[in-house]
Protein backbone atom coordinates (compact mmCIF):
# COMPACT_ATOMS: atom_id res chain seq x y z
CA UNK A 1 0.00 0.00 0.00
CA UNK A 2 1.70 3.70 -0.96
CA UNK A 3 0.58 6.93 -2.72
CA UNK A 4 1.77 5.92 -6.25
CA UNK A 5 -1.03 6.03 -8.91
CA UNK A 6 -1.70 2.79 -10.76
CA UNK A 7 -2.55 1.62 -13.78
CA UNK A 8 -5.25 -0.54 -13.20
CA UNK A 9 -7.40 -1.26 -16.33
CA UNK A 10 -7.23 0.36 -20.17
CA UNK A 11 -9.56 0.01 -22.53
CA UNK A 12 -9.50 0.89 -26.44
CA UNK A 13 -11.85 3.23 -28.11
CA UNK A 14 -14.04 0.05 -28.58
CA UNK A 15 -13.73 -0.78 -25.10
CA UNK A 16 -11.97 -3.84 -25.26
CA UNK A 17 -9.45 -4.65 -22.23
CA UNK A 18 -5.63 -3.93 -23.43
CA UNK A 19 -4.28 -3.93 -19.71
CA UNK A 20 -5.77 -5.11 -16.27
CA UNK A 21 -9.27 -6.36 -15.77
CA UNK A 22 -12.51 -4.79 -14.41
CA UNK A 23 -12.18 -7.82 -11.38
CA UNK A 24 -9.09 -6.20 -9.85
CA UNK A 25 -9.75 -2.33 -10.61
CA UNK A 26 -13.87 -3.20 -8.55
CA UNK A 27 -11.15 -5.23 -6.02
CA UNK A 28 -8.93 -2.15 -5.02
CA UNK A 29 -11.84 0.40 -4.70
CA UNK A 30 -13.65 -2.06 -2.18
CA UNK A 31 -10.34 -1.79 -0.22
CA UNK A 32 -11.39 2.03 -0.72
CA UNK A 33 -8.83 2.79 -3.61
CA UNK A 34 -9.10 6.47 -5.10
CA UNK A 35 -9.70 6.19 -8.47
CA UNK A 36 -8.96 8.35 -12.14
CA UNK A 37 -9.38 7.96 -15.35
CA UNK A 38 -7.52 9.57 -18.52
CA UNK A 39 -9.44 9.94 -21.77
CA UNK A 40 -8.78 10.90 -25.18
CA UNK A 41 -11.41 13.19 -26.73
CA UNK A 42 -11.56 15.23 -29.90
CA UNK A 43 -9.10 17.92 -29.57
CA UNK A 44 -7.91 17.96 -26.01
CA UNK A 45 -7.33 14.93 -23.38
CA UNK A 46 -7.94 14.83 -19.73
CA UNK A 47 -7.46 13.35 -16.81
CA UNK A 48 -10.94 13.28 -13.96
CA UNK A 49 -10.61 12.83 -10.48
CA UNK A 50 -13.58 11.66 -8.81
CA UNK A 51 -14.26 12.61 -5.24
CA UNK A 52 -16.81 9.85 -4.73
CA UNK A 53 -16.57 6.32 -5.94
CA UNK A 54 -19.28 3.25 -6.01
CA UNK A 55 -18.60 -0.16 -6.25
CA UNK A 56 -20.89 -3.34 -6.36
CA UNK A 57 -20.66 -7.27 -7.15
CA UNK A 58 -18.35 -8.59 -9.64
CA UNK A 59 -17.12 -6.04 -11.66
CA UNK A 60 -19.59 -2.99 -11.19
CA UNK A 61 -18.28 -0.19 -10.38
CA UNK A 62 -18.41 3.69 -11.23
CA UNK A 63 -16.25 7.26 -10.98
CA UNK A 64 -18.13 10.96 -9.57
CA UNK A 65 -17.26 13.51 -10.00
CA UNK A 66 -19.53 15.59 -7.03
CA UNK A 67 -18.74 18.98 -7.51
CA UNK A 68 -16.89 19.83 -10.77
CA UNK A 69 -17.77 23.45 -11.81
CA UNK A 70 -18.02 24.67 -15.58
CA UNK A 71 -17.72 27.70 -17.57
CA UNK A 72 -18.26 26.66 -21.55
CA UNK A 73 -21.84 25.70 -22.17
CA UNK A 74 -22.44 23.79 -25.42
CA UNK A 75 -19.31 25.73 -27.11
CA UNK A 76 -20.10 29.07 -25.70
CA UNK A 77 -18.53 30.89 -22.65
CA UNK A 78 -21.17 31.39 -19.85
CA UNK A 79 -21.43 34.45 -17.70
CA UNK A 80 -21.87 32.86 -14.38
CA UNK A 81 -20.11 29.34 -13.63
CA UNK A 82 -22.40 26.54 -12.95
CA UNK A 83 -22.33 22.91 -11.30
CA UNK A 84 -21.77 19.91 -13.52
CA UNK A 85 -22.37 16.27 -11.54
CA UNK A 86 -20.59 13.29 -13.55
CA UNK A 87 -21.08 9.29 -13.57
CA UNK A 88 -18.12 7.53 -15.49
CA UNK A 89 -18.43 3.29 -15.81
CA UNK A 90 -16.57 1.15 -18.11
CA UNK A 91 -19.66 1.06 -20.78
CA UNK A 92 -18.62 3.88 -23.20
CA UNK A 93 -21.51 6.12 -21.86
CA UNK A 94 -21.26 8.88 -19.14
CA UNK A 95 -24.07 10.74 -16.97
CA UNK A 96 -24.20 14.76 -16.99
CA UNK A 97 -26.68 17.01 -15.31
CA UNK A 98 -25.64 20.68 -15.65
CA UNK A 99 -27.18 23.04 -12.71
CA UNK A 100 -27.24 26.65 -13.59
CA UNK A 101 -27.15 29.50 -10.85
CA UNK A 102 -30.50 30.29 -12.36
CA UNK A 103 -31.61 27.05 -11.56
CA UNK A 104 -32.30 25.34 -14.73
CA UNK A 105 -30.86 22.40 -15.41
CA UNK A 106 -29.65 20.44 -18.24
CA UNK A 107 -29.18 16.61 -18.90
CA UNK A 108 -26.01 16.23 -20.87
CA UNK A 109 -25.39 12.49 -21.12
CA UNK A 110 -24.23 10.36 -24.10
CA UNK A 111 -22.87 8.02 -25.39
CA UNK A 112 -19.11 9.04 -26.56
CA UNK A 113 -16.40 7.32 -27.95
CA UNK A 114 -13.55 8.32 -26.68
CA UNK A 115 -9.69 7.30 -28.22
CA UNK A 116 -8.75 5.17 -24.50
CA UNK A 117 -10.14 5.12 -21.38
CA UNK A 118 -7.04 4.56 -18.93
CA UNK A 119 -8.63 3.89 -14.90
CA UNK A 120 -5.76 4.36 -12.11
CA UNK A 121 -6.11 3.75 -8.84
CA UNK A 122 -4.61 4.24 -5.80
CA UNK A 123 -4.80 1.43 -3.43
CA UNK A 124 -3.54 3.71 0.14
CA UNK A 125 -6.00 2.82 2.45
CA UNK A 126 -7.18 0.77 5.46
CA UNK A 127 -10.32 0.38 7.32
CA UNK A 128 -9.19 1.47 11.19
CA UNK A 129 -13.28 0.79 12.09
CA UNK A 130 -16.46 -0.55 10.46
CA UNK A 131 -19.90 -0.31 12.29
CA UNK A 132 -23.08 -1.52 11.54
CA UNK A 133 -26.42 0.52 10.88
CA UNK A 134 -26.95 0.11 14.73
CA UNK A 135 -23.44 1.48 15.63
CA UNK A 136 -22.27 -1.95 16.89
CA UNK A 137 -18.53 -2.29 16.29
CA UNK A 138 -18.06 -4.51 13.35
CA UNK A 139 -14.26 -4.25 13.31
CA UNK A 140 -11.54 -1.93 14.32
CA UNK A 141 -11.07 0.03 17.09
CA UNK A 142 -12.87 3.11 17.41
CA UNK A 143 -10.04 4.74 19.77
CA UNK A 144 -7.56 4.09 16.54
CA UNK A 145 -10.21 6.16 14.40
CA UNK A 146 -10.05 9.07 17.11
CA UNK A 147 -6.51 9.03 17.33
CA UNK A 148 -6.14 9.25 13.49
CA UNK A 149 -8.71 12.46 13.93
CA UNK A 150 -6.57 14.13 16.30
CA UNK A 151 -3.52 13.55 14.52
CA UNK A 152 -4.65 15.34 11.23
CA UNK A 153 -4.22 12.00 9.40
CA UNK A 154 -6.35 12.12 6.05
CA UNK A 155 -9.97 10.22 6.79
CA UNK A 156 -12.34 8.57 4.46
CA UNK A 157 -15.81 6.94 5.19
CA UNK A 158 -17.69 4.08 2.96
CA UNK A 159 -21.42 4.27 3.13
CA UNK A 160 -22.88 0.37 2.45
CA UNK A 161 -26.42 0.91 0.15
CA UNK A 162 -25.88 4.92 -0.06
CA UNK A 163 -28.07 4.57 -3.18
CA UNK A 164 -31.43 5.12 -2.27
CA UNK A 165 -31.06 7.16 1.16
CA UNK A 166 -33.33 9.68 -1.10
CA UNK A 167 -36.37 7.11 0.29
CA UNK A 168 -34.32 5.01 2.65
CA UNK A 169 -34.55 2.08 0.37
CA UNK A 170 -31.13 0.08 1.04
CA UNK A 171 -33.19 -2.77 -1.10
CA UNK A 172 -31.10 -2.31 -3.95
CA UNK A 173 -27.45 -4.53 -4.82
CA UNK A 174 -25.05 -5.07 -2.26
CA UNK A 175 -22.56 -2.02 -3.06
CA UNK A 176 -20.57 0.45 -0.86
CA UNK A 177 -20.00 4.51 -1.75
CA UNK A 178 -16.42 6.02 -0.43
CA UNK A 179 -16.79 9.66 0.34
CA UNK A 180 -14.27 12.35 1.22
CA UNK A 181 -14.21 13.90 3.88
CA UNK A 182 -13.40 17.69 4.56
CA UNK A 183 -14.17 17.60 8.52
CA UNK A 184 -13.75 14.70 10.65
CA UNK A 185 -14.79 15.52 14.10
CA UNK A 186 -15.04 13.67 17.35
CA UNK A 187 -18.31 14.03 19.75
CA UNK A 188 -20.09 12.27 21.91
CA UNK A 189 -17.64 9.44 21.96
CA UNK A 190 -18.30 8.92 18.63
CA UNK A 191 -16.62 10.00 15.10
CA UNK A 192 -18.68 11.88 12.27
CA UNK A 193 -17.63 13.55 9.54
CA UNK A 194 -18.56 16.38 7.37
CA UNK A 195 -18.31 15.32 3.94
CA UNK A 196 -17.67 16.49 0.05
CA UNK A 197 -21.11 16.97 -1.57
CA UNK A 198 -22.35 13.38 -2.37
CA UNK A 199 -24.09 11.75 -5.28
CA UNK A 200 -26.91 9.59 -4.90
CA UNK A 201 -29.37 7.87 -7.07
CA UNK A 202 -31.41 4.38 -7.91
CA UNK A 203 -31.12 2.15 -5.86
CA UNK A 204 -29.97 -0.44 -8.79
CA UNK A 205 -27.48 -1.13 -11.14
CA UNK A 206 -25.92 0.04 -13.79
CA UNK A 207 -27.74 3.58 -12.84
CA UNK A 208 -27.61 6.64 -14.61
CA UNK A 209 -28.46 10.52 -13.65
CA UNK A 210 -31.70 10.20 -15.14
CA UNK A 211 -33.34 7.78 -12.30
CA UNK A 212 -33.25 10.03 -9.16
CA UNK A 213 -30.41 11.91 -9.03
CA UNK A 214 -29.89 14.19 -6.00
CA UNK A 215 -27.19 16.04 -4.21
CA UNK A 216 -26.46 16.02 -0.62
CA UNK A 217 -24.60 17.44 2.12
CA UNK A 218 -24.13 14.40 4.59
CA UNK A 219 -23.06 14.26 8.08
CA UNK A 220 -21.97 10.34 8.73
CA UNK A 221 -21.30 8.92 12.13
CA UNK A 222 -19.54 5.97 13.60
CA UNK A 223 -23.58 5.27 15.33
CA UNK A 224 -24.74 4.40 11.88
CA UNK A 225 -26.27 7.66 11.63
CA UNK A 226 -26.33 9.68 8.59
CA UNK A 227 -27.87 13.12 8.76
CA UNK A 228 -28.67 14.26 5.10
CA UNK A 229 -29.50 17.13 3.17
CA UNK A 230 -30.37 16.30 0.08
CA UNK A 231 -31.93 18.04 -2.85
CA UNK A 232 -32.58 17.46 -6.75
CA UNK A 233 -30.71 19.52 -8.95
CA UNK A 234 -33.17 22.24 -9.95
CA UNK A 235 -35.71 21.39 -7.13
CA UNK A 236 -34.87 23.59 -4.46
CA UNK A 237 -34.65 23.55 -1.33
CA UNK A 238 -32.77 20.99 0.37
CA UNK A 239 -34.98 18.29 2.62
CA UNK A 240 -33.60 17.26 5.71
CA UNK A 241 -33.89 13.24 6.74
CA UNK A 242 -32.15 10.97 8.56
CA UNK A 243 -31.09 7.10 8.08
CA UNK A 244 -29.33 4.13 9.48
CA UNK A 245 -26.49 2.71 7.43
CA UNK A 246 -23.66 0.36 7.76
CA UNK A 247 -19.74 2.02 7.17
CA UNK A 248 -16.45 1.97 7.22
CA UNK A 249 -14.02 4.40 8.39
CA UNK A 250 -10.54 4.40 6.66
CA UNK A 251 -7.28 6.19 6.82
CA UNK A 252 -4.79 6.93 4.14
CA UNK A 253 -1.21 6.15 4.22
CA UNK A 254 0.86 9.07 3.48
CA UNK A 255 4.30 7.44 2.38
C-alpha cells in the first residue's frame, strides 16, 4: 500500500481490455482505492478525479465527480459558472446534469467514444473501524479512528447501500459509496464527519443521472447515523432526513 497512482485497467476506443481487468480495478476500490481515469477526446485529453466512488458485485463499479464546476456551455462561454455532476463506468456512456445558478438544469449524457479510457487507482488505504447501521462495532477500534482524527491524518468513510437514502430504500445490490471527507470531528464518543457533496441515485445497477439523481450534504457517524440534506438539482430547497447505514471508516497512508 503507498501513494503511487496505478494503472489498473485500459480500454481501447471500442472498449476492449488492453491492460488489467474490471475484477481487480472493482477489487482495489472495495479496499477504498481512489480512483482516475484519462481519456482521449476530440481535440484535447484529460485526466478526472472523482471525489466519490461506487462499487458493487463482480465487476460494477463507477467514478463521480460531485462537484466539478463549468464555464463553456455547449461551445459558448457562460457568464456565471455553474455545477456539472458526472457518472463515469466502463460502458462507453457517461451521466451529466448541468445546474445553472439560475436554476435550470440540463441533462447532458451520451454516449461518446472516446480514443482510451485509462482507470488508475490508488490502493492507500485501510479500514481502522467498520460499524453496523446500529453502531455496533463490526471491526476496528474506534479509539484508533479518534486518534487518526486528532492527529490530522487524512480520513475517508464508505457508506454500504448509499443509493437510495433519497427514500431510505437500502433494497437495492449489495454495493458500498467512499466519500471524502473535509471535517472529521469527534463528539459524543463517537466520530462523524462532514463530507464532500455526495451523489446519490437508484437504488440499482448500472444507474444513470436520469433515475433520481440528488445532491447532498451528509453528516456520517460511527452510530450508523447519517444526517442528510439532500436536494434534486433544480428542485430547491434541500430536505432534511435521517437514516441508518452500515460504514467503514478508513485512513490513508501518506508514504
Amino acid at each position: 500500500m503507498g501513494s503511487d497512482w496505478q494503472l489498473s485497467l485500459e480500454q481501447n476506443r471500442d472498449l476492449e481490455i488492453t491492460h488489467g481487468t474490471s475484477v481487480a480495478t472493482a477489487e482495489a476500490l472495495t479496499r477504498g482505492a481512489d480512483l482516475r481515469v484519462f481519456l482521449i477526446a476530440e481535440g484535447y485529453e484529460e485526466t478526472l478525479y472523482f471525489q466519490q466512488t461506487y462499487v458493487g458485485e463482480d465487476d460494477a463499479f463507477a467514478g463521480m465527480m460531485s462537484h466539478h464546476h463549468s464555464h463553456v456551455h455547449r461551445g459558448a462561454q457562460v457568464d456565471q459558472p455553474y455545477f456539472s455532476f458526472f457518472k463515469y463506468d466502463t460502458s462507453g456512456s457517461y451521466s451529466q446534469v448541468k445546474w445553472m445558478l439560475d436554476n435550470v438544469t440540463f441533462d447532458e449524457s451520451q454516449r461518446y467514444q472516446y480514443g482510451v479510457y485509462r482507470w488508475f487507482t490508488c490502493d492507500r488505504w485501510r479500514v481502522v473501524y467498520e460499524n453496523d447501521a446500529d453502531g455496533n462495532c463490526v471491526a476496528g477500534d474506534l479509539d484508533e479512528l479518534k486518534y487518526c482524527v486528532r492527529h490530522g491524518q487524512t480520513i475517508k468513510v464508505g457508506v454500504r447501500q448509499l443509493f437510495g437514502i433519497q427514500n431510505d430504500d437500502p433494497g437495492g445490490p449489495p454495493h458500498i459509496s467512499f466519500l471524502s471527507v473535509m471535517q472529521p470531528l469527534i463528539e459524543k464518543d463517537h466520530v462523524g464527519a462532514n463530507c464532500d457533496f455526495v451523489l446519490t441515485g437508484a437504488p440499482q445497477w448500472p444507474f444513470t443521472w436520469r433515475e433520481d439523481l440528488r445532491v447532498g450534504m451528509l453528516w456520517p457517524w460511527t452510530s450508523g447515523r447519517i444526517v442528510c440534506h439532500l436536494v434534486r438539482p433544480g428542485h430547491l430547497p434541500f430536505q432534511r432526513t435521517e437514516v441508518r447505514r452500515a460504514m467503514q471508516w478508513l485512513v490513508a497512508s501518506e508514504g
